[in-house]
C-alpha atoms as a PDB file:
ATOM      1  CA  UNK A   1     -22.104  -3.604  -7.570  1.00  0.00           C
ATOM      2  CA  UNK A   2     -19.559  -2.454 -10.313  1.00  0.00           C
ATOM      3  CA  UNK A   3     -16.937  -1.616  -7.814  1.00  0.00           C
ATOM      4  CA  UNK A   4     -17.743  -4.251  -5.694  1.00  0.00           C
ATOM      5  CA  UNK A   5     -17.013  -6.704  -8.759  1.00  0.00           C
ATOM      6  CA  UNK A   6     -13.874  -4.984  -9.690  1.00  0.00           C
ATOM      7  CA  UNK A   7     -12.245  -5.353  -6.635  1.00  0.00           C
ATOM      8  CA  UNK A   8     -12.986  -9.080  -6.388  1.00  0.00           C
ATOM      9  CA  UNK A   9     -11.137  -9.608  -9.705  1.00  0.00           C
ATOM     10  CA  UNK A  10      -8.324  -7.556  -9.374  1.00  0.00           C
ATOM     11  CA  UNK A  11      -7.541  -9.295  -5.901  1.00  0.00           C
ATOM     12  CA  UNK A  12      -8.365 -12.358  -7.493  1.00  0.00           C
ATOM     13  CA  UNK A  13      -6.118 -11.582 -10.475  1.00  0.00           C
ATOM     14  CA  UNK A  14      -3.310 -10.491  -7.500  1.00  0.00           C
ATOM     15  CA  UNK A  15      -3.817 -13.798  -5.840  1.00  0.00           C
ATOM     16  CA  UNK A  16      -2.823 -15.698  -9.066  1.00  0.00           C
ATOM     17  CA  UNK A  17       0.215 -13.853  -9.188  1.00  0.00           C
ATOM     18  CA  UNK A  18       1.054 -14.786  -5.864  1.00  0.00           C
ATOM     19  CA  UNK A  19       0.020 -18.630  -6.698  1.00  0.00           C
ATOM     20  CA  UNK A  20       2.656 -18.383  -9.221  1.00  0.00           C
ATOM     21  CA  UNK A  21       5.352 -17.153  -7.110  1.00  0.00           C
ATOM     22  CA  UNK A  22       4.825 -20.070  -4.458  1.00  0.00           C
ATOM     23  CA  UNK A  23       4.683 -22.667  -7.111  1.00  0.00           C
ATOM     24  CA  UNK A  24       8.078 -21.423  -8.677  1.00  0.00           C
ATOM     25  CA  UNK A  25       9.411 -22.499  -4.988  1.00  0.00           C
ATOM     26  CA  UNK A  26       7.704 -25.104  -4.440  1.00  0.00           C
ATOM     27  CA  UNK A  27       8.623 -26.658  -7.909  1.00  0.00           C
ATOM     28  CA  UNK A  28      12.139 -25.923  -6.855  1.00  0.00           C
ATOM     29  CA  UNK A  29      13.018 -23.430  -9.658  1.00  0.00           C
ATOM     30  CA  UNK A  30      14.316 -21.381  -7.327  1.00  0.00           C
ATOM     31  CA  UNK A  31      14.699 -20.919  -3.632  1.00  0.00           C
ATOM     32  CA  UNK A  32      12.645 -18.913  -0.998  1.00  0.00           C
ATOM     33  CA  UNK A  33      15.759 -16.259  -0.317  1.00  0.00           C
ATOM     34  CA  UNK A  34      16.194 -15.901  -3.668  1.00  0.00           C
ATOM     35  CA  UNK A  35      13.365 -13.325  -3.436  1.00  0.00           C
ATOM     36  CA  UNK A  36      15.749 -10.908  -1.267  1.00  0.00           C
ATOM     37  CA  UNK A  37      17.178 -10.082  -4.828  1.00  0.00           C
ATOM     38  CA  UNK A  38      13.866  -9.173  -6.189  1.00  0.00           C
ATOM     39  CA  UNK A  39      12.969  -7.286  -3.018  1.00  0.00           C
ATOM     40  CA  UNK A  40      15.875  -4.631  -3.712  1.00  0.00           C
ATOM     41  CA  UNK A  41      14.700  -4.466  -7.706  1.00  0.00           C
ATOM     42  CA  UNK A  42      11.021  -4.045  -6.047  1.00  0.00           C
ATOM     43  CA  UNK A  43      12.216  -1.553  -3.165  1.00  0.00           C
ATOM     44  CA  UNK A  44      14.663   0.468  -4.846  1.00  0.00           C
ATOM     45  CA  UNK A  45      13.625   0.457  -8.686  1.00  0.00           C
ATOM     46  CA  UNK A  46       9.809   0.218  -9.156  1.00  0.00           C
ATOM     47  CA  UNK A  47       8.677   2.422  -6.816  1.00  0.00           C
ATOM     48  CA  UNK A  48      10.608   5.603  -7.254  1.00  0.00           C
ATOM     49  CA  UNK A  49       9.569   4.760 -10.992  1.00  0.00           C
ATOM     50  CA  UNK A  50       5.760   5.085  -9.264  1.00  0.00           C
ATOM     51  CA  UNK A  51       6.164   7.902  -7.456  1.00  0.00           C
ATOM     52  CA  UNK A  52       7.909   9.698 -10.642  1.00  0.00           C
ATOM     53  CA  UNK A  53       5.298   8.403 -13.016  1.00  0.00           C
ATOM     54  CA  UNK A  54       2.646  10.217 -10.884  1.00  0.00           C
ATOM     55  CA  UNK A  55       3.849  13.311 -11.097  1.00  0.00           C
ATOM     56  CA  UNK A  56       3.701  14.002 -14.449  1.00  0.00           C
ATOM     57  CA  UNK A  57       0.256  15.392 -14.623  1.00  0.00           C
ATOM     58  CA  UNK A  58      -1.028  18.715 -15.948  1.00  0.00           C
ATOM     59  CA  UNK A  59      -1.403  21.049 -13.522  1.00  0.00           C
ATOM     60  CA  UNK A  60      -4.743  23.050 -13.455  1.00  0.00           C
ATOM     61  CA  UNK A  61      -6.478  24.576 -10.382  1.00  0.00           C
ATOM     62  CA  UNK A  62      -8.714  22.162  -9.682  1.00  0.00           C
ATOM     63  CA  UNK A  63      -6.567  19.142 -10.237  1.00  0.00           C
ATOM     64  CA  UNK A  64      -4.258  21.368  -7.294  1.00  0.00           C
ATOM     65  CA  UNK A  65      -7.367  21.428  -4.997  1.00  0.00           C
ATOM     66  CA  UNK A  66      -8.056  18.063  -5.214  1.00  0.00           C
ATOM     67  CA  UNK A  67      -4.269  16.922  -4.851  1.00  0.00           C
ATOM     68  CA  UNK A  68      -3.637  19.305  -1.786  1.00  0.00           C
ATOM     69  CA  UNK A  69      -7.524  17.681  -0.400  1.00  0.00           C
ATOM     70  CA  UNK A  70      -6.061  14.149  -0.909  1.00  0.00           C
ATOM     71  CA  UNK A  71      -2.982  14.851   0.866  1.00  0.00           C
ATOM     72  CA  UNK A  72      -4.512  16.274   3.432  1.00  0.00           C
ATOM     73  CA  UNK A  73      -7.115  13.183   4.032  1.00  0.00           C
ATOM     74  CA  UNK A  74      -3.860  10.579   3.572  1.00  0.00           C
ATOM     75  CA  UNK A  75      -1.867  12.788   6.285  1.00  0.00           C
ATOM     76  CA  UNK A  76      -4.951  12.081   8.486  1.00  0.00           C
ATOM     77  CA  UNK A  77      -5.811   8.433   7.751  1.00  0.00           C
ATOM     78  CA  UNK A  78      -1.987   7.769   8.695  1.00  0.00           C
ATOM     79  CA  UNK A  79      -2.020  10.040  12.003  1.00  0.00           C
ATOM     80  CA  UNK A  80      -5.307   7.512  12.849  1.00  0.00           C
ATOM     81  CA  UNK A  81      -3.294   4.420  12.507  1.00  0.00           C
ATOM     82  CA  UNK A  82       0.018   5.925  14.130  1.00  0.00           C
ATOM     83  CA  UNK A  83      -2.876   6.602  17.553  1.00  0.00           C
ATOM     84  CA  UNK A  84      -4.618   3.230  16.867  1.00  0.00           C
ATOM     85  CA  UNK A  85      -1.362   1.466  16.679  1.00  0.00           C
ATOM     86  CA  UNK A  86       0.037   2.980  20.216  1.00  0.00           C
ATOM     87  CA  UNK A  87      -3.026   2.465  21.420  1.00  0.00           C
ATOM     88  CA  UNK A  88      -2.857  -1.508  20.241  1.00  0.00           C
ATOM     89  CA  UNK A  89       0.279  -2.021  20.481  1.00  0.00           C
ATOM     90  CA  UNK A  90       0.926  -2.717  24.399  1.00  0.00           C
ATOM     91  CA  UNK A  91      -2.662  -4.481  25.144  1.00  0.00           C
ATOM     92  CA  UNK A  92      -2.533  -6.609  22.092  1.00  0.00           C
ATOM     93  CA  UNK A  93       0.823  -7.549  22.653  1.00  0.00           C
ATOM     94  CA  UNK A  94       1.563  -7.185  18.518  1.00  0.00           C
ATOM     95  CA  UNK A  95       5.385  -7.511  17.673  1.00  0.00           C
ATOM     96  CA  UNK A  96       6.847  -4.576  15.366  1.00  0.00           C
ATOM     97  CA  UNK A  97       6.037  -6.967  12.003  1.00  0.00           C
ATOM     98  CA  UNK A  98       2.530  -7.162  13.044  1.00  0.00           C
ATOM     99  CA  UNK A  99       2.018  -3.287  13.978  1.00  0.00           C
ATOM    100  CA  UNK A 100       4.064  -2.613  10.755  1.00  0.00           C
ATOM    101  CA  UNK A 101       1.578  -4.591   8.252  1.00  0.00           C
ATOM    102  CA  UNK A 102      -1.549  -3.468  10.078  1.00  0.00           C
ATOM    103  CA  UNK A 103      -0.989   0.570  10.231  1.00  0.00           C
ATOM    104  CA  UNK A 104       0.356   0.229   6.057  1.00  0.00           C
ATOM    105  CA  UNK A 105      -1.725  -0.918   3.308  1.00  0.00           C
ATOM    106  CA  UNK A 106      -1.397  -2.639  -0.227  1.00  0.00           C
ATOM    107  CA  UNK A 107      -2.425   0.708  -1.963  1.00  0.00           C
ATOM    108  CA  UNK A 108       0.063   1.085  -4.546  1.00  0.00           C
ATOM    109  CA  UNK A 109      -0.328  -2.151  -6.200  1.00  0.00           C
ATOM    110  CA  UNK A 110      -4.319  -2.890  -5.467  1.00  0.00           C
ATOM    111  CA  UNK A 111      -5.656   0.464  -5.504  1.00  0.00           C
ATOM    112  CA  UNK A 112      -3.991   2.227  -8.405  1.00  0.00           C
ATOM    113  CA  UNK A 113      -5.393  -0.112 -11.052  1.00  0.00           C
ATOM    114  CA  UNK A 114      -9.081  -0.174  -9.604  1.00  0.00           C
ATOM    115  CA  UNK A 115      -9.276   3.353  -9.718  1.00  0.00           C
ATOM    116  CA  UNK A 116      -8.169   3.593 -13.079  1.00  0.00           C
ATOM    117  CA  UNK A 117     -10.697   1.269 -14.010  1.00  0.00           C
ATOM    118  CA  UNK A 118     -13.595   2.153 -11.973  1.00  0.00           C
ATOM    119  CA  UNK A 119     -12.604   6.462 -12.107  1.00  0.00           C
ATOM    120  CA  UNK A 120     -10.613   7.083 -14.663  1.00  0.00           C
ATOM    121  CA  UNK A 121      -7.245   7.891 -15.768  1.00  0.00           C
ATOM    122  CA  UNK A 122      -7.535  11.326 -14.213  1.00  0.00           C
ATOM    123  CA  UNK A 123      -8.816  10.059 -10.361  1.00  0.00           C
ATOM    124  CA  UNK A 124      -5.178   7.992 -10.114  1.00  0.00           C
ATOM    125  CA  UNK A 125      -2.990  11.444  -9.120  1.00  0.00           C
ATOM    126  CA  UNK A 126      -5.317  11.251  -6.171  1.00  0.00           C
ATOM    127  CA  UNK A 127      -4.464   7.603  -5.337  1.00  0.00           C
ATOM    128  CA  UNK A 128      -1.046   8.467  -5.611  1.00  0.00           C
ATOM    129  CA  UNK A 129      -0.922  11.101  -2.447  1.00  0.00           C
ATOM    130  CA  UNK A 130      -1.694   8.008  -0.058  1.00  0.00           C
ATOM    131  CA  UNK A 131       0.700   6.633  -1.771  1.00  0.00           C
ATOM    132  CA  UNK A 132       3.132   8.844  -0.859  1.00  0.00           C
ATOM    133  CA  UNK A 133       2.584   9.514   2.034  1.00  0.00           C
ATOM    134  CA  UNK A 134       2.786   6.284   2.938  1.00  0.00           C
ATOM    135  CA  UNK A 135       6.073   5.873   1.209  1.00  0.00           C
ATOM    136  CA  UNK A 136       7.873   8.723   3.403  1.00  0.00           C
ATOM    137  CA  UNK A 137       6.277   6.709   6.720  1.00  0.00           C
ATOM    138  CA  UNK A 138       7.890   3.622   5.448  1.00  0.00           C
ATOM    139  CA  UNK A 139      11.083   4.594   5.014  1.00  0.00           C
ATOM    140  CA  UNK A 140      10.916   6.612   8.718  1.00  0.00           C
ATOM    141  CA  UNK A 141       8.460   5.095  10.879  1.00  0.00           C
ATOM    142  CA  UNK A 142       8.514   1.481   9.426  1.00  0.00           C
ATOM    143  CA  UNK A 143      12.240   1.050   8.914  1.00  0.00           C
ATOM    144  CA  UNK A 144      12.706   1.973  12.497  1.00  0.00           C
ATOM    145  CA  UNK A 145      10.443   0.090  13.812  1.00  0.00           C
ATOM    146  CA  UNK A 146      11.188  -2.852  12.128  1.00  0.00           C
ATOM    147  CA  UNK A 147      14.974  -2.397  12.749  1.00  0.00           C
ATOM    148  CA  UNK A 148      14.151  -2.306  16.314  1.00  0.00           C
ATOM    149  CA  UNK A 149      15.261   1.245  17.068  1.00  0.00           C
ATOM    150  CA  UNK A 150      13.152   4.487  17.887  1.00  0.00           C
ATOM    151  CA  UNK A 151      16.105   6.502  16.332  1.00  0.00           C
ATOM    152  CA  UNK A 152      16.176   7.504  12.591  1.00  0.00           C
ATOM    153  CA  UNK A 153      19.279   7.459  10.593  1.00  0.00           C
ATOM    154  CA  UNK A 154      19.192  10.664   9.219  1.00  0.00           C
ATOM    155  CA  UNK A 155      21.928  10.049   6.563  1.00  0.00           C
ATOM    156  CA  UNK A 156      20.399   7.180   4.915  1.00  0.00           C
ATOM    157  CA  UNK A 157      16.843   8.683   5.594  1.00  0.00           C
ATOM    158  CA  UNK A 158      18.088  11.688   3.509  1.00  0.00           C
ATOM    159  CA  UNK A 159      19.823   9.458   0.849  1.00  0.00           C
ATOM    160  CA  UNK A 160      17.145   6.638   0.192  1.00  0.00           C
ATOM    161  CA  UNK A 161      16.339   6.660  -3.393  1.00  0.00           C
ATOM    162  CA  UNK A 162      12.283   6.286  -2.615  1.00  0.00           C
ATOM    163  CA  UNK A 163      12.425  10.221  -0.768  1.00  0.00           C
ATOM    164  CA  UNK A 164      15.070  11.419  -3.263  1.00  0.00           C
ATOM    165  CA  UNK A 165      12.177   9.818  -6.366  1.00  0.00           C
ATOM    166  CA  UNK A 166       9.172  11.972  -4.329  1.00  0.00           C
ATOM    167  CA  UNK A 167      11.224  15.330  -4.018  1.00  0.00           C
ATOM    168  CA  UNK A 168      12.353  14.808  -7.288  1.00  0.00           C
ATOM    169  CA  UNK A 169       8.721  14.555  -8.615  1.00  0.00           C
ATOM    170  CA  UNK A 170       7.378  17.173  -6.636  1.00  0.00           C
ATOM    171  CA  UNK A 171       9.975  19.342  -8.165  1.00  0.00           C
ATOM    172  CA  UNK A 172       9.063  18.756 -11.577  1.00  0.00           C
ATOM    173  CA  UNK A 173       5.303  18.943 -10.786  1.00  0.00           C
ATOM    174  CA  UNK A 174       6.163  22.560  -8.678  1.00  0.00           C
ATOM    175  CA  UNK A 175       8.129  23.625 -11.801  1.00  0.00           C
ATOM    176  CA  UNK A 176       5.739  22.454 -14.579  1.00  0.00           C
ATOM    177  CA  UNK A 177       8.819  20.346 -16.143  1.00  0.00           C
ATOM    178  CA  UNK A 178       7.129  17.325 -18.337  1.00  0.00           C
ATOM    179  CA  UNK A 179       9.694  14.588 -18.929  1.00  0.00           C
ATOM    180  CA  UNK A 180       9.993  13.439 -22.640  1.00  0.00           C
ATOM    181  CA  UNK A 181       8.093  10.595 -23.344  1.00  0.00           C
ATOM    182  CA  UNK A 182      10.612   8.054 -23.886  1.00  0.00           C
ATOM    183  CA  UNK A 183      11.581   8.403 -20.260  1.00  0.00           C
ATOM    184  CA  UNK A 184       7.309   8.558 -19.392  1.00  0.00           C
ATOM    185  CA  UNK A 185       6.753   5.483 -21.146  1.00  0.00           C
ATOM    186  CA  UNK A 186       9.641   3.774 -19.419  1.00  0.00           C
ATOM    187  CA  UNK A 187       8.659   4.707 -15.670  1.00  0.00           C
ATOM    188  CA  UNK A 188       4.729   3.884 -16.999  1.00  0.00           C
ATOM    189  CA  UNK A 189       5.943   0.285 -17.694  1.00  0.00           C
ATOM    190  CA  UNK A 190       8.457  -0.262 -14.890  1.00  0.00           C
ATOM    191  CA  UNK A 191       6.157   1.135 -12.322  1.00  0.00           C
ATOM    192  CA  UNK A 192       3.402  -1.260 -13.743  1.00  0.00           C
ATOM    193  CA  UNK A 193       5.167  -3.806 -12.381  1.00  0.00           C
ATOM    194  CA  UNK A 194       4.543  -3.150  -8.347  1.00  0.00           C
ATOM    195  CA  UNK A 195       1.436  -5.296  -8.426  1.00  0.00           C
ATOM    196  CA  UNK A 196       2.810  -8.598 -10.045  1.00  0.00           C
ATOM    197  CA  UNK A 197       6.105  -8.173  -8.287  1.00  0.00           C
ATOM    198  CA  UNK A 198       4.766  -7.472  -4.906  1.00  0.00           C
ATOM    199  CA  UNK A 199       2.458 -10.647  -5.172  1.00  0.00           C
ATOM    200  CA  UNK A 200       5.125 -12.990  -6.812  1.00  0.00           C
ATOM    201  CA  UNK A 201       7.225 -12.052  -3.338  1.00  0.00           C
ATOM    202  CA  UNK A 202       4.649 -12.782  -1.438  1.00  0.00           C
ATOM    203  CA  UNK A 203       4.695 -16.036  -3.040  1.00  0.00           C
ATOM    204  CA  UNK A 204       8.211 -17.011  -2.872  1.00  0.00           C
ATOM    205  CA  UNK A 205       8.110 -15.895   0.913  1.00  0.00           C
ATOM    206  CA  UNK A 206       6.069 -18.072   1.574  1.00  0.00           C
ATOM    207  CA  UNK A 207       6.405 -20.991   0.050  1.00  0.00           C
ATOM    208  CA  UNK A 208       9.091 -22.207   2.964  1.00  0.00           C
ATOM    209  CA  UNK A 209       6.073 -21.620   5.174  1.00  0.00           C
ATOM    210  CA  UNK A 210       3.439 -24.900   5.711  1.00  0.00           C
ATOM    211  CA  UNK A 211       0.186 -23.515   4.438  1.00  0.00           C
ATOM    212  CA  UNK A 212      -1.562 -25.050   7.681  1.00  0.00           C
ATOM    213  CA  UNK A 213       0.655 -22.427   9.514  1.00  0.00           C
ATOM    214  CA  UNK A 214      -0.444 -19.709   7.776  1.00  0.00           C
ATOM    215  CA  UNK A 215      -4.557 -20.661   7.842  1.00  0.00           C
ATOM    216  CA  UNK A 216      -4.500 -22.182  11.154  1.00  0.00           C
ATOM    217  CA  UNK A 217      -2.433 -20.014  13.431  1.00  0.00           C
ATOM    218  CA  UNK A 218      -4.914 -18.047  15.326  1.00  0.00           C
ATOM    219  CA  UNK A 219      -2.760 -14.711  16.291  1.00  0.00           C
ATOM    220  CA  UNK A 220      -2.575 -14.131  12.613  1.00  0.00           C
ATOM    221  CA  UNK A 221      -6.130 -13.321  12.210  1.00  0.00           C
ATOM    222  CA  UNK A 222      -5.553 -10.647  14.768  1.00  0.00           C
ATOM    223  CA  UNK A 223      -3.603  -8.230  12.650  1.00  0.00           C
ATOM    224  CA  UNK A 224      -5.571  -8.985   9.685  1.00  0.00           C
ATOM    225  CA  UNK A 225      -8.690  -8.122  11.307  1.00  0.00           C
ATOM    226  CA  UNK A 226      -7.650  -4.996  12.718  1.00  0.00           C
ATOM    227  CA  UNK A 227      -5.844  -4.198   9.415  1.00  0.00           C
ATOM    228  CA  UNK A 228      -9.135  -5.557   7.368  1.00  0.00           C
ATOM    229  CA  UNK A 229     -12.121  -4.165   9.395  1.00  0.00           C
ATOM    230  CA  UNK A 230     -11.398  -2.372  12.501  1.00  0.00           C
ATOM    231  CA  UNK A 231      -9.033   0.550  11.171  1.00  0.00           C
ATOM    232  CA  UNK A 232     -11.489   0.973   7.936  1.00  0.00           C
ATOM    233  CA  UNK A 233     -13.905   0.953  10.135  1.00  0.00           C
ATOM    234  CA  UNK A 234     -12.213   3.601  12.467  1.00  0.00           C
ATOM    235  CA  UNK A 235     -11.624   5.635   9.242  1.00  0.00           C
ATOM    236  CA  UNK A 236     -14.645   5.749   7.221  1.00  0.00           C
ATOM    237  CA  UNK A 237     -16.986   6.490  11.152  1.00  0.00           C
ATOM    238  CA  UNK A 238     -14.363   9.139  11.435  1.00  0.00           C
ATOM    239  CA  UNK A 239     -14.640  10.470   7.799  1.00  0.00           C
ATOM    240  CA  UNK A 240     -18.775  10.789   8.245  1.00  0.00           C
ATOM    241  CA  UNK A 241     -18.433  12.952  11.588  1.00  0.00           C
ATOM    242  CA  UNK A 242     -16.518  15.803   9.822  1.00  0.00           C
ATOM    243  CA  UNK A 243     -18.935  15.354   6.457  1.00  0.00           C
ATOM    244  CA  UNK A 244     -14.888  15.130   4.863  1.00  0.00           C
ATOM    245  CA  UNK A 245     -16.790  14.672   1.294  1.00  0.00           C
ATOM    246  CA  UNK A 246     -18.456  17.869   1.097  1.00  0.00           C
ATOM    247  CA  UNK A 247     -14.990  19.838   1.231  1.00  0.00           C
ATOM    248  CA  UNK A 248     -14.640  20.410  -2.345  1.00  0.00           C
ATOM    249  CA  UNK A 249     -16.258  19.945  -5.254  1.00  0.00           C
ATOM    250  CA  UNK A 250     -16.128  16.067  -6.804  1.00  0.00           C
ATOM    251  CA  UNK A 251     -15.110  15.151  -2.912  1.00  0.00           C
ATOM    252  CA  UNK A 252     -16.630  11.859  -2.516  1.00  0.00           C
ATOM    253  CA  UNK A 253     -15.223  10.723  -5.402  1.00  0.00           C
ATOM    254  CA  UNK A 254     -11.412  11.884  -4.720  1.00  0.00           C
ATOM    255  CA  UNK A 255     -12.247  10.676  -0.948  1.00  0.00           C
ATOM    256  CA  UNK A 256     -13.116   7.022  -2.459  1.00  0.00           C
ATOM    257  CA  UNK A 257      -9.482   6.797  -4.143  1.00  0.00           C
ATOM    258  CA  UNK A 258      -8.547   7.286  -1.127  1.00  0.00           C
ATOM    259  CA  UNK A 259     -10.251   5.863   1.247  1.00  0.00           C
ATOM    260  CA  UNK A 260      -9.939   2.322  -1.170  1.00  0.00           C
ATOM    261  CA  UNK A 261      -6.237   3.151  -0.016  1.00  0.00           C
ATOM    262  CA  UNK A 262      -6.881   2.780   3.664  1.00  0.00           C
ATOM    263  CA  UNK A 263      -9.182  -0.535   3.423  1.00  0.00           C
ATOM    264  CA  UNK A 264      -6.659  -2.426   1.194  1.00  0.00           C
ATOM    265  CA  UNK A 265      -4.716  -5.950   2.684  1.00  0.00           C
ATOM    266  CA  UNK A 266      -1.524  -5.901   4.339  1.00  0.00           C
ATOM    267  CA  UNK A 267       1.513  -3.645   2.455  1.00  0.00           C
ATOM    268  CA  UNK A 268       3.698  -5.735  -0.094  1.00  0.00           C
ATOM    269  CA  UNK A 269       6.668  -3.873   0.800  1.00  0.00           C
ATOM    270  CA  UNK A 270       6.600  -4.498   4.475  1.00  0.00           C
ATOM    271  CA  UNK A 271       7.576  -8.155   3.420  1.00  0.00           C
ATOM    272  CA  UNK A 272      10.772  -6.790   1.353  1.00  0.00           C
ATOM    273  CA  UNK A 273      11.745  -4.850   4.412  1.00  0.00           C
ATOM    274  CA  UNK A 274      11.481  -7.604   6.675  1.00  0.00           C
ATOM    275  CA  UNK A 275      13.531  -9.614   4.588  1.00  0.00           C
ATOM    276  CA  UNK A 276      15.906  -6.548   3.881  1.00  0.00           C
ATOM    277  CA  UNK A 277      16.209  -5.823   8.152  1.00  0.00           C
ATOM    278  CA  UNK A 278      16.007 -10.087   8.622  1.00  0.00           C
ATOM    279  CA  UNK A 279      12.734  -9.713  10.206  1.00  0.00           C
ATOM    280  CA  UNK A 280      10.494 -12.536  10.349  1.00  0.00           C
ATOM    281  CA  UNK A 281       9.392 -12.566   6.487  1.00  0.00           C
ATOM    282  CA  UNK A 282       7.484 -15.303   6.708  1.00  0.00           C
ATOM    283  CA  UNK A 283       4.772 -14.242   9.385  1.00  0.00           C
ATOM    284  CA  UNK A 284       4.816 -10.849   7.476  1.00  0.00           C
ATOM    285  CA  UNK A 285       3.865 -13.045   4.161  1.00  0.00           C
ATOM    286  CA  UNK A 286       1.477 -15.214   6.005  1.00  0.00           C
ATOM    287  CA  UNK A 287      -0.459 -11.487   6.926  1.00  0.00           C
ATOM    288  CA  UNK A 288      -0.156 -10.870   3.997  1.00  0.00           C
ATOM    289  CA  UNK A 289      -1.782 -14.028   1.844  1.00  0.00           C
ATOM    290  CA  UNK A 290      -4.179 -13.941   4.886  1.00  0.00           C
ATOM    291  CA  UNK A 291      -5.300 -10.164   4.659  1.00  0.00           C
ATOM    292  CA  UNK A 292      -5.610 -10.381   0.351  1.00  0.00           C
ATOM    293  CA  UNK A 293      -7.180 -13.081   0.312  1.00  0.00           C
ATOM    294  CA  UNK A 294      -9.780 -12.248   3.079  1.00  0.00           C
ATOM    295  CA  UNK A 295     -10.136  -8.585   1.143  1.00  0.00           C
ATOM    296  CA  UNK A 296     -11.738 -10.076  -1.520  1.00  0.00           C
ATOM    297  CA  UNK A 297     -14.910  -9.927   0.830  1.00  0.00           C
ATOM    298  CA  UNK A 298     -14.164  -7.032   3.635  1.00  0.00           C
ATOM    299  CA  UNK A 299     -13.141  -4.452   0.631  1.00  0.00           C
ATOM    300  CA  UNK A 300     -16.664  -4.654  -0.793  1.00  0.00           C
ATOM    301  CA  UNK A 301     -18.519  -4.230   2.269  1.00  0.00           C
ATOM    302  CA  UNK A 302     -16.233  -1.425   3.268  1.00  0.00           C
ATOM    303  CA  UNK A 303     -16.966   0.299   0.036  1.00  0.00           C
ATOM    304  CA  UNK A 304     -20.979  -0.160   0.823  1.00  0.00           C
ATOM    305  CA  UNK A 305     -20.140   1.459   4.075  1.00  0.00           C
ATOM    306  CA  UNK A 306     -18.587   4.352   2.648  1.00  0.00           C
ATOM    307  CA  UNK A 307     -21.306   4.657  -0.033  1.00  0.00           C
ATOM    308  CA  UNK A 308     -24.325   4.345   2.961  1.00  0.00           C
ATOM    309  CA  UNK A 309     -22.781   6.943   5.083  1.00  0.00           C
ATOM    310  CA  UNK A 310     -21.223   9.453   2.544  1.00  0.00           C
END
C-alpha cells in the first residue's frame, strides 16, 4: 500500500508539472517550438549533471555487488525490449517514434525520487545503473532509429556530452576521486531538475496538439499498452523463472529499484529527440501524457505483481 500510494502522488505531482507547461502555451506566453530550446538545456545539461551526481558514492564491497547486480539486471531488461521490439515492430506496424517510446522508460525522472522516498538515500545508486544504461542506448540505438538510419555516427557518438558525463563518472567512481562539494551540491540541484523539466516539455509539446487527438486516437493506446503492461509484464514473468532476487543478499530490494525502472511511462527524452531529429514530437508527447497518466494505475499493480511472485 505505501508504495502503491507513493507512486500515485509522485505521477500525480509529474502530471501537474506537465499541466503547467501546456497552460503556458495555451495562455500564449510562449510558443510550442519554443520548447526545442529547453530540450537542448534538458538533453545536454541536466542529465550529464545526473549521471555525474550518481557517481559520487562511497565505495564499499557490498555497495560494488549490488551496483555490478543492477547493471547486470538493466543490461538484461534492455536486451528484452531490443527482442520484443523486433519482434513488434513488423506485425504491429509501429513507426520508429512509437518503438522508440515503448522499448525506453521515464526512469530518471519518476523512479529516482520514489526510491529515495520509499528505500532510501542509499537504494538510488541502484536506480541509477538503468539509468545508464539506458542513456548509452539512447544516444546509439534511439538516435539512429529515430534519425532513420541503421548506421551510427561514430564521431558524434564518441563526442556526445551524455557518454563523455558516464565515462567521466565511472572514472571518478573507479578512482575513488570525491568532487568538492560546491561542485556536488551544484550537479544535486541541476540534476533535480529532470523531472519538472521533462514534464513541462511534455506540456509545451503538446499543447499545439487537440486534446481529443491525443485521448481519442486509438493507435496510441497501442504503444502505451505494450510500454505500460505487456513489456512489465514480459519482465517481471521473466525475472521469477531465474528466482533473479535471490542472487545476492538485499536482492529483491535492489531488483525493485529496478524493476520500478522498467514499468515506468513513456521516456521524457524521447520527446526532446524527436524534436531535436524533427520527428513527429507531438505523437511522441501524446504517448507520453497517455502512458503517465495511465501509470498512475498499471505501476501499482505491477508492483503487486512483483511483490506476489518475488
Amino acid at each position: 500500500m505505501q508504495i502503491s500510494l507513493l507512486l500515485m502522488q509522485q505521477i500525480a505531482q509529474l502530471f501537474l508539472i506537465l499541466l503547467m507547461g501546456y497552460a503556458v502555451v495555451k495562455t500564449g506566453l510562449l510558443k510550442s517550438s519554443d520548447s526545442k530550446v529547453l530540450s537542448v538545456v534538458f538533453v545536454y545539461l541536466v542529465m550529464p549533471c545526473v549521471v555525474l551526481n550518481a557517481f559520487q558514492i562511497k565505495d564499499t564491497p557490498e555497495i560494488r555487488t549490488g551496483l555490478l547486480y543492477s547493471m547486470g539486471i538493466a543490461v538484461g531488461m534492455h536486451v528484452v525490449f531490443l527482442l520484443l521490439n523486433a519482434l513488434f515492430r513488423k506485425s504491429l506496424k509501429l513507426d520508429a517514434v512509437e518503438q522508440v517510446n515503448i522499448i525506453y522508460s521515464n526512469a530518471a525522472a519518476l523512479v529516482i525520487p520514489i526510491v529515495q522516498a520509499l528505500l532510501g538515500e542509499k537504494y538510488v545508486v541502484y536506480s541509477c545503473a538503468f539509468v545508464i544504461v539506458q542513456l548509452v542506448l539512447l544516444w546509439t540505438h534511439a538516435s539512429a532509429c529515430l534519425q532513420g538510419s541503421a548506421r551510427l555516427e561514430w564521431r558524434k557518438l564518441l563526442t556526445n556530452v551524455n557518454l563523455i558525463a558516464i565515462a567521466a563518472g565511472a572514472l571518478l567512481y573507479l578512482l575513488h576521486v570525491s568532487l568538492p562539494a560546491p561542485i556536488t551540491s551544484t550537479l544535486s540541484s541541476v540534476g533535480n531538475m529532470i523531472g519538472p523539466m521533462g514534464m513541462l516539455l511534455a506540456g509545451m509539446a503538446i499543447a499545439e496538439v487537440p486534446l481529443k487527438k491525443v485521448f481519442c486516437t486509438p493507435r496510441n493506446y497501442l504503444p502505451v499498452f505494450l510500454r505500460l503492461l505487456g513489456v512489465p509484464l514480459v519482465i517481471v514473468l521473466l525475472l521469477w523463472a531465474v528466482h533473479a532476487s535471490l542472487w545476492i543478499p538485499d536482492g529483491k530490494s535492489i531488483l525493485m529499484t529496478v524493476y520500478l525502472s522498467a514499468i515506468t511511462p513513456a521516456c521524457a527524452t524521447v520527446t526532446s529527440m524527436a524534436q531535436l531529429y524533427d520527428r513527429d514530437a507531438s505523437h511522441s508527447s501524446a504517448i507520453y501524457v497517455l502512458s503517465t497518466l495511465l501509470s498512475i494505475l498499471t505501476m501499482p499493480l505491477m508492483i503487486g505483481l512483483f511483490e506476489l511472485l518475488l
